[in-house]
Protein backbone atom coordinates (compact mmCIF):
# COMPACT_ATOMS: atom_id res chain seq x y z
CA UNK A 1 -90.18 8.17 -21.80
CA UNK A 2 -87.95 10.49 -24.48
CA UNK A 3 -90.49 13.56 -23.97
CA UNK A 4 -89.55 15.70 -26.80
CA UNK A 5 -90.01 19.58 -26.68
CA UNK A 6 -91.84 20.93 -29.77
CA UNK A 7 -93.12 24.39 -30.93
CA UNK A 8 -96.53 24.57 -31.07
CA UNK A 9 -98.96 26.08 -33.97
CA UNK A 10 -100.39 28.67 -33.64
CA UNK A 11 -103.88 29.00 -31.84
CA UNK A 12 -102.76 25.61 -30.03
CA UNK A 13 -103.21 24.76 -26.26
CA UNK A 14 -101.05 22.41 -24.73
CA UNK A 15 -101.41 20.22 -21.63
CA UNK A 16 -98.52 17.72 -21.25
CA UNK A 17 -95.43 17.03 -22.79
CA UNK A 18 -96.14 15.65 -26.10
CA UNK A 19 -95.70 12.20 -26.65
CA UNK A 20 -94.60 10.65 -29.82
CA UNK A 21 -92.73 7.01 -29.80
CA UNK A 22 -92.53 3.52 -31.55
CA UNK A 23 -94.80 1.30 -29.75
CA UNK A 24 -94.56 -1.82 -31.92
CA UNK A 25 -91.33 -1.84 -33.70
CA UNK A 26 -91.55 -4.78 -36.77
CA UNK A 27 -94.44 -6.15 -38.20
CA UNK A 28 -97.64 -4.62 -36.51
CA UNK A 29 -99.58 -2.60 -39.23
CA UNK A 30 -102.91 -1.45 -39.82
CA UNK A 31 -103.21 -0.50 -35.59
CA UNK A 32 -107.09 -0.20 -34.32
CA UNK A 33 -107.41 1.09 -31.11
CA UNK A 34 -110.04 1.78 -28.17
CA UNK A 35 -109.93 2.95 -25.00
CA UNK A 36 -112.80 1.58 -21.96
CA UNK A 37 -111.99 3.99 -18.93
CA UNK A 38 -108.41 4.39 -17.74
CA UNK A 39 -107.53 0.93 -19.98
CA UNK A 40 -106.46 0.77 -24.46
CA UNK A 41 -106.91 -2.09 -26.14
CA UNK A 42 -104.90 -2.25 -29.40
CA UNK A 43 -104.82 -5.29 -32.59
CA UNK A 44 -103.77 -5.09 -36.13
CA UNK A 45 -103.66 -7.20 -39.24
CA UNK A 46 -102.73 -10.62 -38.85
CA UNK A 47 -103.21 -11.65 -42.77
CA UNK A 48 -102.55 -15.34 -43.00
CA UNK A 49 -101.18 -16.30 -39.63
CA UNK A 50 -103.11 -17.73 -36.97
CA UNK A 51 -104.21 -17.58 -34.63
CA UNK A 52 -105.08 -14.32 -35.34
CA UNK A 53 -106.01 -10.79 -34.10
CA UNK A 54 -103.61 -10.80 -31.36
CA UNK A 55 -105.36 -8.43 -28.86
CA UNK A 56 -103.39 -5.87 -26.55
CA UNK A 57 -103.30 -4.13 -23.35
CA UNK A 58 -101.94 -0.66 -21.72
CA UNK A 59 -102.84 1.44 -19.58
CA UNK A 60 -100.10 4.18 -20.54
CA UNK A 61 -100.33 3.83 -24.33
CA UNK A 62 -96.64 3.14 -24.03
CA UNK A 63 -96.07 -0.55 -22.30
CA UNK A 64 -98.21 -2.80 -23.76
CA UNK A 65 -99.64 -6.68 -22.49
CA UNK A 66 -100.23 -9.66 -25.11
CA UNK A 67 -103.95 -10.67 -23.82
CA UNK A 68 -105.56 -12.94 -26.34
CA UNK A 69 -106.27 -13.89 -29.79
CA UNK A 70 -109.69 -12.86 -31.23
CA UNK A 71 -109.60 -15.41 -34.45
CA UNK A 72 -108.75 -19.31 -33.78
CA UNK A 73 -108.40 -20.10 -37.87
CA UNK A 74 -109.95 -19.76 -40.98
CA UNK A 75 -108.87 -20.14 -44.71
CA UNK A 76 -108.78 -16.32 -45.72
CA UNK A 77 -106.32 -13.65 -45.17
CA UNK A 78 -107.61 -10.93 -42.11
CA UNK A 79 -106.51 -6.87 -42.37
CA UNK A 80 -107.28 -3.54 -41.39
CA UNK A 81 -109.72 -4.67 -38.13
CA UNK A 82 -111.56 -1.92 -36.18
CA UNK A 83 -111.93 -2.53 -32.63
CA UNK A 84 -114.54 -1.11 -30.61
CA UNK A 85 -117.13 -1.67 -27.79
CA UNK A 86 -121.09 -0.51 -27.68
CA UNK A 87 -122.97 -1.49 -24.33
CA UNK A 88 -121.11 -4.33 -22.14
CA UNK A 89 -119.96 -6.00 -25.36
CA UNK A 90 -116.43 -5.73 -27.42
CA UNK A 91 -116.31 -5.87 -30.96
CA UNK A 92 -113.91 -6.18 -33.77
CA UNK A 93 -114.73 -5.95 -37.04
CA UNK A 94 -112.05 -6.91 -40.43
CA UNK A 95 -112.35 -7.40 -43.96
CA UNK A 96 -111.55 -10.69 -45.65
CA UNK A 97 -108.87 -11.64 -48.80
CA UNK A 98 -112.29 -13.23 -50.22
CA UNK A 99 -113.78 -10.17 -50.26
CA UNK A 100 -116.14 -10.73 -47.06
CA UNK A 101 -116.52 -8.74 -43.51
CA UNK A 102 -116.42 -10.71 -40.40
CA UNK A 103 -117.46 -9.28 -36.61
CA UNK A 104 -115.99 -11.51 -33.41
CA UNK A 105 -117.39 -10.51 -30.24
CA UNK A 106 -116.94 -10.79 -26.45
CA UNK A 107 -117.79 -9.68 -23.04
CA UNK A 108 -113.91 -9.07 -22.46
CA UNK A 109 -111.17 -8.55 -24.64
CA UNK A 110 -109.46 -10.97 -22.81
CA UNK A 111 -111.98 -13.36 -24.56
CA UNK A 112 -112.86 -15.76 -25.17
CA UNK A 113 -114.20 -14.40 -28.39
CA UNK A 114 -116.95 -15.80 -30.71
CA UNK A 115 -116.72 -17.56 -33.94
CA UNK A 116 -116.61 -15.15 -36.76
CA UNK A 117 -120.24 -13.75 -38.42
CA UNK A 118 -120.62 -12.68 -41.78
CA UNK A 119 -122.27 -9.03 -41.98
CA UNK A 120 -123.38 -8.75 -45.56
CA UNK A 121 -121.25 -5.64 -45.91
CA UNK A 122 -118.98 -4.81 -48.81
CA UNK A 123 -115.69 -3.11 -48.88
CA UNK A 124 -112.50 -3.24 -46.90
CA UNK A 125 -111.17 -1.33 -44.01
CA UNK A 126 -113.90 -1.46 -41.44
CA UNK A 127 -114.98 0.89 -39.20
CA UNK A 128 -117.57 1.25 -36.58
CA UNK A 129 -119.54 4.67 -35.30
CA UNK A 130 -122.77 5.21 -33.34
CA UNK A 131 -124.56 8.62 -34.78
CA UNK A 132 -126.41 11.15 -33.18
CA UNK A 133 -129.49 8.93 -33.46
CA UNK A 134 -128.06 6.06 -31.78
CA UNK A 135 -127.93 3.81 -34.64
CA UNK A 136 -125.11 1.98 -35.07
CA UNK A 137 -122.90 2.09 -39.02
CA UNK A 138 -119.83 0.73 -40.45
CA UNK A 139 -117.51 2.83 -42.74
CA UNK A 140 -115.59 1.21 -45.31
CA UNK A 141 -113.33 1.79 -48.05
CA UNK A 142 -113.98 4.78 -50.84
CA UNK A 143 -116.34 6.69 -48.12
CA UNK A 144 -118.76 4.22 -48.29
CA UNK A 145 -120.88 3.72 -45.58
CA UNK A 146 -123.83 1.10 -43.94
CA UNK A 147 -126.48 1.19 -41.20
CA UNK A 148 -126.25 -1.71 -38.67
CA UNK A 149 -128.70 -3.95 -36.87
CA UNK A 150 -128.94 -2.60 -33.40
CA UNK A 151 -127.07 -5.53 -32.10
CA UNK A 152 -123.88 -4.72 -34.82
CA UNK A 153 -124.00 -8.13 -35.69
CA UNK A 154 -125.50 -7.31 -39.68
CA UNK A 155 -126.24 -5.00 -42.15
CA UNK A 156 -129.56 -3.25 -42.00
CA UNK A 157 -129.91 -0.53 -44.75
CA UNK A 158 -128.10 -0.23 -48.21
CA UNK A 159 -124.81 1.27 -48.89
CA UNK A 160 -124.00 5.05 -49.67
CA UNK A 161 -120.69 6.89 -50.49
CA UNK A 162 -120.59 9.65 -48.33
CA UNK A 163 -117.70 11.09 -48.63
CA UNK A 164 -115.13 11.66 -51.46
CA UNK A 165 -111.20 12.14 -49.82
CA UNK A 166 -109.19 14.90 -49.98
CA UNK A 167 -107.30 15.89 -53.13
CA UNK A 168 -104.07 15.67 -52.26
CA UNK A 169 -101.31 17.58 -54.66
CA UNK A 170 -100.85 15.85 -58.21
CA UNK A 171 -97.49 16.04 -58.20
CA UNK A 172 -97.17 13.81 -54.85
CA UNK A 173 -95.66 10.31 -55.20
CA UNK A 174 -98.01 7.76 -54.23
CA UNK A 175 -99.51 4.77 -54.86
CA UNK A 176 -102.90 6.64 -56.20
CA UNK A 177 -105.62 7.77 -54.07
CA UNK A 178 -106.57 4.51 -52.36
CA UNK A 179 -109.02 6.49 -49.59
CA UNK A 180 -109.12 3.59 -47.13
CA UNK A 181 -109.01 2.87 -43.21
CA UNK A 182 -111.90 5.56 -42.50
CA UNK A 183 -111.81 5.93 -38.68
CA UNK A 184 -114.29 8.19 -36.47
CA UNK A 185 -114.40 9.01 -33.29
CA UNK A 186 -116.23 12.42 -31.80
CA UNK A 187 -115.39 14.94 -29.73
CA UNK A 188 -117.80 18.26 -28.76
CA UNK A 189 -120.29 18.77 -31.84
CA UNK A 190 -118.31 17.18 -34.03
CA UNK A 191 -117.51 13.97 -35.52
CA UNK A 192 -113.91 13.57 -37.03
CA UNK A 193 -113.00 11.19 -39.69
CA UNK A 194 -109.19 9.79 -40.22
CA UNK A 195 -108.91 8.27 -43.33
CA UNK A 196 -105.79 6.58 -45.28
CA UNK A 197 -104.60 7.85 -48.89
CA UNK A 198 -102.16 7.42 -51.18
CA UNK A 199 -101.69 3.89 -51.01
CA UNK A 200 -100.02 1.55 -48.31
CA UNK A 201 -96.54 0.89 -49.76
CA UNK A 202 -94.36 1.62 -52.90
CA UNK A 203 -93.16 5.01 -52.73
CA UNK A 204 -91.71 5.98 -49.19
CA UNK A 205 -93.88 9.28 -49.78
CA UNK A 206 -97.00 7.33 -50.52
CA UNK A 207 -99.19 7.25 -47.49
CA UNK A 208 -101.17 9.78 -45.34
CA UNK A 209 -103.90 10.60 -42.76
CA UNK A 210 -105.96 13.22 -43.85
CA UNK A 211 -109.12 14.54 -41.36
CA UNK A 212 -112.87 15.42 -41.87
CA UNK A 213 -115.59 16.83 -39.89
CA UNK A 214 -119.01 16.73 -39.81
CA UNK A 215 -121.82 17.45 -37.18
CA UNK A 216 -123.52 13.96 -38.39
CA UNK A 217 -121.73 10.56 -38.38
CA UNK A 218 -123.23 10.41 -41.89
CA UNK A 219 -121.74 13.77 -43.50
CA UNK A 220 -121.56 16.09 -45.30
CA UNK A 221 -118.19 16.31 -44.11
CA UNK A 222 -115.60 19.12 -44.61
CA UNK A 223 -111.99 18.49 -45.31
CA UNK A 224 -109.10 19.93 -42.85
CA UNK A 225 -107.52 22.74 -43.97
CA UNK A 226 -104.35 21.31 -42.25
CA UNK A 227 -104.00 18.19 -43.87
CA UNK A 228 -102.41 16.01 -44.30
CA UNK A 229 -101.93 15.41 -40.60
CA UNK A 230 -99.38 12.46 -41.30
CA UNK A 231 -97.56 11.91 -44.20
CA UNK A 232 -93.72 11.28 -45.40
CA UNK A 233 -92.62 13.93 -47.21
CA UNK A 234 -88.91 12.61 -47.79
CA UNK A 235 -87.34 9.61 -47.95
CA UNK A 236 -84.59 11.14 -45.52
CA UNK A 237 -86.94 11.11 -42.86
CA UNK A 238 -86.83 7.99 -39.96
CA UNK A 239 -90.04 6.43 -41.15
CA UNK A 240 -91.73 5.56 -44.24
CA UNK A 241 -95.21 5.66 -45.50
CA UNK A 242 -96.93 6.89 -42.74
CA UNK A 243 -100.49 6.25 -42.49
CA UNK A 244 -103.69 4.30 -41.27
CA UNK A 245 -104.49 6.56 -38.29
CA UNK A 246 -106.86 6.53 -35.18
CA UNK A 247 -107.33 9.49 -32.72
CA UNK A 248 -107.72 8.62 -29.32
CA UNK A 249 -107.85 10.34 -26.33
CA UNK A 250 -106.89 9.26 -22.41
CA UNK A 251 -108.89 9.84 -19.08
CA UNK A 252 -107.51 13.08 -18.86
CA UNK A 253 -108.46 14.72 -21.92
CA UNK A 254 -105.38 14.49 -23.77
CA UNK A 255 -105.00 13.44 -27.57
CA UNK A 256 -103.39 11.42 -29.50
CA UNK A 257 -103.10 9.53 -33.12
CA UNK A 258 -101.72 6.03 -33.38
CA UNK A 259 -100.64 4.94 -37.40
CA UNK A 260 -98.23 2.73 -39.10
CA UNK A 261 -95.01 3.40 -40.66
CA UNK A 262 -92.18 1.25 -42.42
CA UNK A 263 -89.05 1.72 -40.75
CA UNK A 264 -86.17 3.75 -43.04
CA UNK A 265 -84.57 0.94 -45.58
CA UNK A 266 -86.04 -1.65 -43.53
CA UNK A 267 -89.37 -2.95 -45.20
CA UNK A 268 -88.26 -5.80 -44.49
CA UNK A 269 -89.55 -5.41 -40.79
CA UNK A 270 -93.33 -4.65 -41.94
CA UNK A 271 -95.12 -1.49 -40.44
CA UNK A 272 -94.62 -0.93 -37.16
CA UNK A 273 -96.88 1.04 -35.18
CA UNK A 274 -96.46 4.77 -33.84
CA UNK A 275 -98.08 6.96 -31.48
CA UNK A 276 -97.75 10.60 -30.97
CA UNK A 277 -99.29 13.59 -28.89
CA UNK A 278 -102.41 15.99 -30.85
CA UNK A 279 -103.35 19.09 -29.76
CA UNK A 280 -106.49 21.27 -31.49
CA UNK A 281 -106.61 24.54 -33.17
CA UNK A 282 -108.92 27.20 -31.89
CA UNK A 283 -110.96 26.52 -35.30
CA UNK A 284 -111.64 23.02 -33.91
CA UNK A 285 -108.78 20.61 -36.33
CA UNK A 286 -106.64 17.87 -34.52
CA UNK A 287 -102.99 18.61 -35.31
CA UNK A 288 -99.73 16.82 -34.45
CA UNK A 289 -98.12 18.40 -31.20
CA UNK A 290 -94.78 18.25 -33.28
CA UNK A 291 -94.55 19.47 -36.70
CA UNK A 292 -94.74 16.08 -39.07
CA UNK A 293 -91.62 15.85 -40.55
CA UNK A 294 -89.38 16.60 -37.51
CA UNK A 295 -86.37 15.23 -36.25
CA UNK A 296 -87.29 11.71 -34.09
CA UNK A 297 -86.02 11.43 -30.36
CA UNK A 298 -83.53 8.13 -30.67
CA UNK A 299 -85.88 7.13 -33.62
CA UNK A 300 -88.64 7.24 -31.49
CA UNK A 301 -87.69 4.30 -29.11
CA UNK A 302 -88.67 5.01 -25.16
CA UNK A 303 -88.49 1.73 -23.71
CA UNK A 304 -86.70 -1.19 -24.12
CA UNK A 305 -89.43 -3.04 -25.21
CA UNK A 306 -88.22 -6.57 -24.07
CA UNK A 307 -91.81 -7.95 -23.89
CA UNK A 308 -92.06 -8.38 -27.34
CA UNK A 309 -89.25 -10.13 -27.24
CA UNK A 310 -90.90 -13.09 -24.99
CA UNK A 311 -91.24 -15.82 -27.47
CA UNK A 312 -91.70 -17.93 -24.52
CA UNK A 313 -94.66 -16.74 -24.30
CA UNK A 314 -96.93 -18.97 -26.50
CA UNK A 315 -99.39 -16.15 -27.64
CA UNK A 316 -96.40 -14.51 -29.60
CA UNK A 317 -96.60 -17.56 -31.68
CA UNK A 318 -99.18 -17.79 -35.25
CA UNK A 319 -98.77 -20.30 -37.61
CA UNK A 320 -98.37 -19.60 -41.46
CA UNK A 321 -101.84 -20.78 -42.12
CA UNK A 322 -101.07 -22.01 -46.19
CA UNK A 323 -98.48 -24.72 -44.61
CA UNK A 324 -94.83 -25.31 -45.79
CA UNK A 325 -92.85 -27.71 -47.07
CA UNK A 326 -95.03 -30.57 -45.71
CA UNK A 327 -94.88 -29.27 -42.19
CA UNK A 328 -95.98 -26.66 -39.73
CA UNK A 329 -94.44 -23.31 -40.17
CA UNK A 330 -94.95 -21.09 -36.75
CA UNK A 331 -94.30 -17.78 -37.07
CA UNK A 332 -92.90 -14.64 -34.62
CA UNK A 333 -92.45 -11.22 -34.95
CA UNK A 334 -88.64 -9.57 -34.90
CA UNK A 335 -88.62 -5.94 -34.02
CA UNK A 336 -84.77 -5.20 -34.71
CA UNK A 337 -82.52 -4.48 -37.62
CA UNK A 338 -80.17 -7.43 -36.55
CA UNK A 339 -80.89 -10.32 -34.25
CA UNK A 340 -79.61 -13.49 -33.84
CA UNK A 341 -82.28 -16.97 -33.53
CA UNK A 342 -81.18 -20.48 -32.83
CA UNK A 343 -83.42 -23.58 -31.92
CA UNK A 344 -82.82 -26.69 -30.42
CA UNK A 345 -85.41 -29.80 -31.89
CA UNK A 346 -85.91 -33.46 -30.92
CA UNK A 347 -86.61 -35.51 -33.83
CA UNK A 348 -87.16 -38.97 -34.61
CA UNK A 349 -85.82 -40.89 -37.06
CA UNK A 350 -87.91 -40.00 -40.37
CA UNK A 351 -88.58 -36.13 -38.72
CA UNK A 352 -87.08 -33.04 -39.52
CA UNK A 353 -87.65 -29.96 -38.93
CA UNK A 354 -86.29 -26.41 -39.76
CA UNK A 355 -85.34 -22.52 -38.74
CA UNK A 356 -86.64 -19.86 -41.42
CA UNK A 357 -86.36 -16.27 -42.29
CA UNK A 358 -89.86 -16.17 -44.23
CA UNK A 359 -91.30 -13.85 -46.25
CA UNK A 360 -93.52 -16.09 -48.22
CA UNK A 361 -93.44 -19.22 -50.02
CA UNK A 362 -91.38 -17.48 -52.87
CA UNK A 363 -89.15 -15.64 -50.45
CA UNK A 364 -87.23 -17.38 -47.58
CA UNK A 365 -83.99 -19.07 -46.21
CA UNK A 366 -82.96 -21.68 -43.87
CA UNK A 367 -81.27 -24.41 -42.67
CA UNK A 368 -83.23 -27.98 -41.61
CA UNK A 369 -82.31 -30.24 -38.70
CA UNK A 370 -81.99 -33.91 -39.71
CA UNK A 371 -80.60 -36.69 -38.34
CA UNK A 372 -78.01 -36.08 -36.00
CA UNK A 373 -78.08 -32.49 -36.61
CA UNK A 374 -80.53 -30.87 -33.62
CA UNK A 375 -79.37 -27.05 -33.35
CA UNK A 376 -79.96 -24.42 -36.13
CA UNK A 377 -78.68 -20.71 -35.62
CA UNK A 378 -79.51 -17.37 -37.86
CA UNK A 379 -77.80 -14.04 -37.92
CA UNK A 380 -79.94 -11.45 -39.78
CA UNK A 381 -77.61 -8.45 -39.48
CA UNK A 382 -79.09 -5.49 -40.80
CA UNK A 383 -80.69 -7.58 -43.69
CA UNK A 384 -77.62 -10.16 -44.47
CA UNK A 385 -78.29 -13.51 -43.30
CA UNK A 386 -75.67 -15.92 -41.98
CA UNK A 387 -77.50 -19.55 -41.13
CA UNK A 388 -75.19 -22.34 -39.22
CA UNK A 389 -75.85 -25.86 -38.25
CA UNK A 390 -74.83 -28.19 -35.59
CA UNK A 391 -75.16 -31.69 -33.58
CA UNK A 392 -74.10 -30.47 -30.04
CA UNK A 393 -74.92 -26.58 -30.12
CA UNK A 394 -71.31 -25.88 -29.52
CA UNK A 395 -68.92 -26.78 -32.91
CA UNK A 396 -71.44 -25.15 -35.41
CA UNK A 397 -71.05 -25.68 -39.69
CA UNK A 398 -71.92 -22.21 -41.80
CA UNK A 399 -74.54 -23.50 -44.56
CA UNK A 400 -75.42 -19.66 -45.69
CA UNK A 401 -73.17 -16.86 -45.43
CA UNK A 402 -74.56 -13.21 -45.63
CA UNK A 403 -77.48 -13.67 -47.51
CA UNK A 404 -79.30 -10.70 -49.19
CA UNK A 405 -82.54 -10.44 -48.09
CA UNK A 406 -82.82 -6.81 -48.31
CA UNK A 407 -86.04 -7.01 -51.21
CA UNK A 408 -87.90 -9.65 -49.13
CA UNK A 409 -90.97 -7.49 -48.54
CA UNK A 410 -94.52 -6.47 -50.00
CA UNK A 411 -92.83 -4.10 -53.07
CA UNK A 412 -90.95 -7.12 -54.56
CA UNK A 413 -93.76 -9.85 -53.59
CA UNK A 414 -96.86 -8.59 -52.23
CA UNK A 415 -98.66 -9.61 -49.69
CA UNK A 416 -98.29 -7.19 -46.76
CA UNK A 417 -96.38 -9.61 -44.99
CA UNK A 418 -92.96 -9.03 -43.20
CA UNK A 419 -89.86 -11.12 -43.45
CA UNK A 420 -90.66 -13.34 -39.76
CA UNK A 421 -88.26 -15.90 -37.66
CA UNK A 422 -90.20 -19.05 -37.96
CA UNK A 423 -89.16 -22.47 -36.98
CA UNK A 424 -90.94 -25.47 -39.18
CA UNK A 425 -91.96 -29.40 -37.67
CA UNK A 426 -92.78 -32.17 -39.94
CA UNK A 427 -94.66 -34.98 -38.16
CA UNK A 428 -92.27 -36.35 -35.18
CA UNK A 429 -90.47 -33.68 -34.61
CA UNK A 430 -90.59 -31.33 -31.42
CA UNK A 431 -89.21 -27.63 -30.70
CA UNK A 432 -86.81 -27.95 -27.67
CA UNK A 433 -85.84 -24.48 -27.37
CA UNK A 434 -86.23 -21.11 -29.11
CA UNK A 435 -83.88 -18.23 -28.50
CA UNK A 436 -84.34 -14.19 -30.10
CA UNK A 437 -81.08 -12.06 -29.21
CA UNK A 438 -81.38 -8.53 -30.32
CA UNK A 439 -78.10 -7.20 -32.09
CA UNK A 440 -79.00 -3.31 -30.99
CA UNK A 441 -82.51 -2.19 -31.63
């Protein structure tokens, strides 16, 4: 699995070869994760494509099973979930682009999953603790913080700010302080917080996970004296913006921290998500295993990862929920530098349809299949795109040649989203076939 050896800090204990590798290469950010006895259940942001909250499953932390989708459709962009379970009962909670906070629920995260409830709760960022009392609260954004009904399914006291950040060095490029994605989880007498600063994108330094403590799930809590525990210092290093963390541990006792990360000079991809090994100080801090910073094992790739790949597999699939060019825009996710797409449609005769690299309605490139024209290929090779057409998928016609699509991402247009494969139907037309060939990872 590329087990790295590492030097560990002092005061350290170590039980296992550390772990640290890319999971979800491409566009998987804001990563919430649980564990329920030897199983982890994983889902991230899903913004405007639906269905949404694509739930996963591993038992390794490593290999990883598409099992369902926790959010049929709805008009509003989703981020930044928290996933948890209290009782017999799953829960994810996510913020809204409308400025709401939603809960779906079920008795397995294979689903199904409920319709959506409103919780009356403010902020962005969600996430879910039960304190020392039993009560149940959600964190959110700015160390904010709200007591539950017992059932999680509303809010039942008023908001506080409980906690302030930590003050990271002024002369740090980032974004700002944007303290978001608080995360808890405890372990002995303590309760730890991970929370995000420094801002999701724009400077490759930007983001962070720093760690607090506190012997109550409401504070006062006390800043790490090793943090941050993620970050990008350099924009030499493999990946970019580090940030949005979770601990979690296994069956066995061991830790770890899953985040998100941009890939180096690939925004384009979106933030994929990373896990690596934690050990714990004697004075009781969660620490990476391997100093941040260091020198990646084959960029962090242990597997081959093929199963994100399947776009046969109809659960891979979300559509772009705004709708494009009079038609429905599905959308996948690529998790290499350069891969090569091509689709096959039937059409009748007032149909068309079309193959896309798609950012967003302001950023995007294809070619359309019309008339006798039924097979569309796309080369994006290390962020130049080549786009051919043709009536027989053998003699093909270049219509774009090595396209730069290098600045399709959130720092020229916003959004969070990642430059996706999509294929596009207009009424009457059908998708035949759909092929994703990986051009080296």
């Amino acid at each position: 699995m590329g087990i790295v050896t590492v030097a560990m800090l002092a005061g350290c204990t170590q039980k296992q070869e550390p772990l640290k590798a890319v999971i979800f290469p491409g566009d998987y950010p804001d990563p919430t994760i649980m564990r329920d006895g030897n199983d982890f259940y994983m889902t991230h942001s899903c913004f405007t494509y639906y269905p949404g909250l694509l739930v996963w499953h591993s038992t390794d932390l490593v290999n990883w099973e598409p099992i369902s989708r926790a959010v049929q459709g709805q008009s509003y962009s989703i981020f930044a979930p928290d996933m948890c379970k209290v009782g017999d009962k799953y829960y994810i909670y996510y913020p809204s682009s409308d400025g709401r906070n939603f809960v779906v629920t079920a008795d397995s995260p294979k689903g199904p999953w409920s319709e959506p409830v409103q919780i009356r709760v403010s902020g962005i960022d969600p996430g879910h603790v039960v304190a020392e009392n039993g009560k149940r609260y959600l964190y959110t954004n700015n160390g904010h913080v709200v007591e539950l009904t017992d059932d999680g399914l509303a809010a039942a006291g008023r908001n506080q700010k409980v906690y302030d950040g930590w003050e990271f060095p002024s002369d740090w490029e980032t974004e700002g302080m944007w303290l978001e994605s608080p995360k808890l989880v405890k372990r002995g007498d303590y309760y730890y917080l991970i929370s995000a600063e420094g801002g999701t994108a724009g400077p490759v330094t930007s983001h962070m996970c720093v760690v607090a403590r506190s012997k109550s799930a409401l504070g006062p809590w006390e800043n790490s004296p090793y943090n941050p525990m993620v970050h990008t210092y350099s924009g030499a290093e493999e990946w970019w913006s580090k940030g949005h963390g979770t601990l979690i541990d296994d069956a066995e006792g061991n830790w770890y921290i899953v985040y998100h990360a941009y890939r180096n000079g690939f925004h384009t991809l979106g933030r994929s998500t990373i896990v690596e090994s934690v050990e714990w100080t004697k004075d009781g801090w969660p620490v990476l295993a391997e100093k941040d910073g260091a020198k990646w094992d084959n960029n962090g790739f242990v597997t081959d990862l093929n199963y994100l790949r399947d776009f046969s597999n109809p659960i891979m699939w979300a559509k772009w929920e705004p709708g494009f060019m009079d038609g429905t825009l599905w959308t996948t996710t690529a998790i290499d530098k350069s891969y090569e797409i091509q689709a096959e449609f039937d059409l009748d005769a007032d149909s068309k349809a079309g193959l896309y690299l798609f950012y967003n309605e302001e950023a995007n490139a294809g070619v359309t299949a019309q008339g006798d024209v039924r097979f569309l290929r796309i080369v994006n090779n290390e962020n130049r795109m080549s786009a051919w057409t043709s009536t027989n998928g053998t003699d093909w016609t270049e219509q774009i040649s090595d396209l730069d699509v290098s600045e399709w991402h959130h720092n020229t247009y916003q959004g969070f989203f990642a430059l996706r494969p999509a294929y596009l139907l207009t009424e009457g037309a059908k998708l035949r076939s759909f092929s994703y060939k990986a051009m080296g990872i």
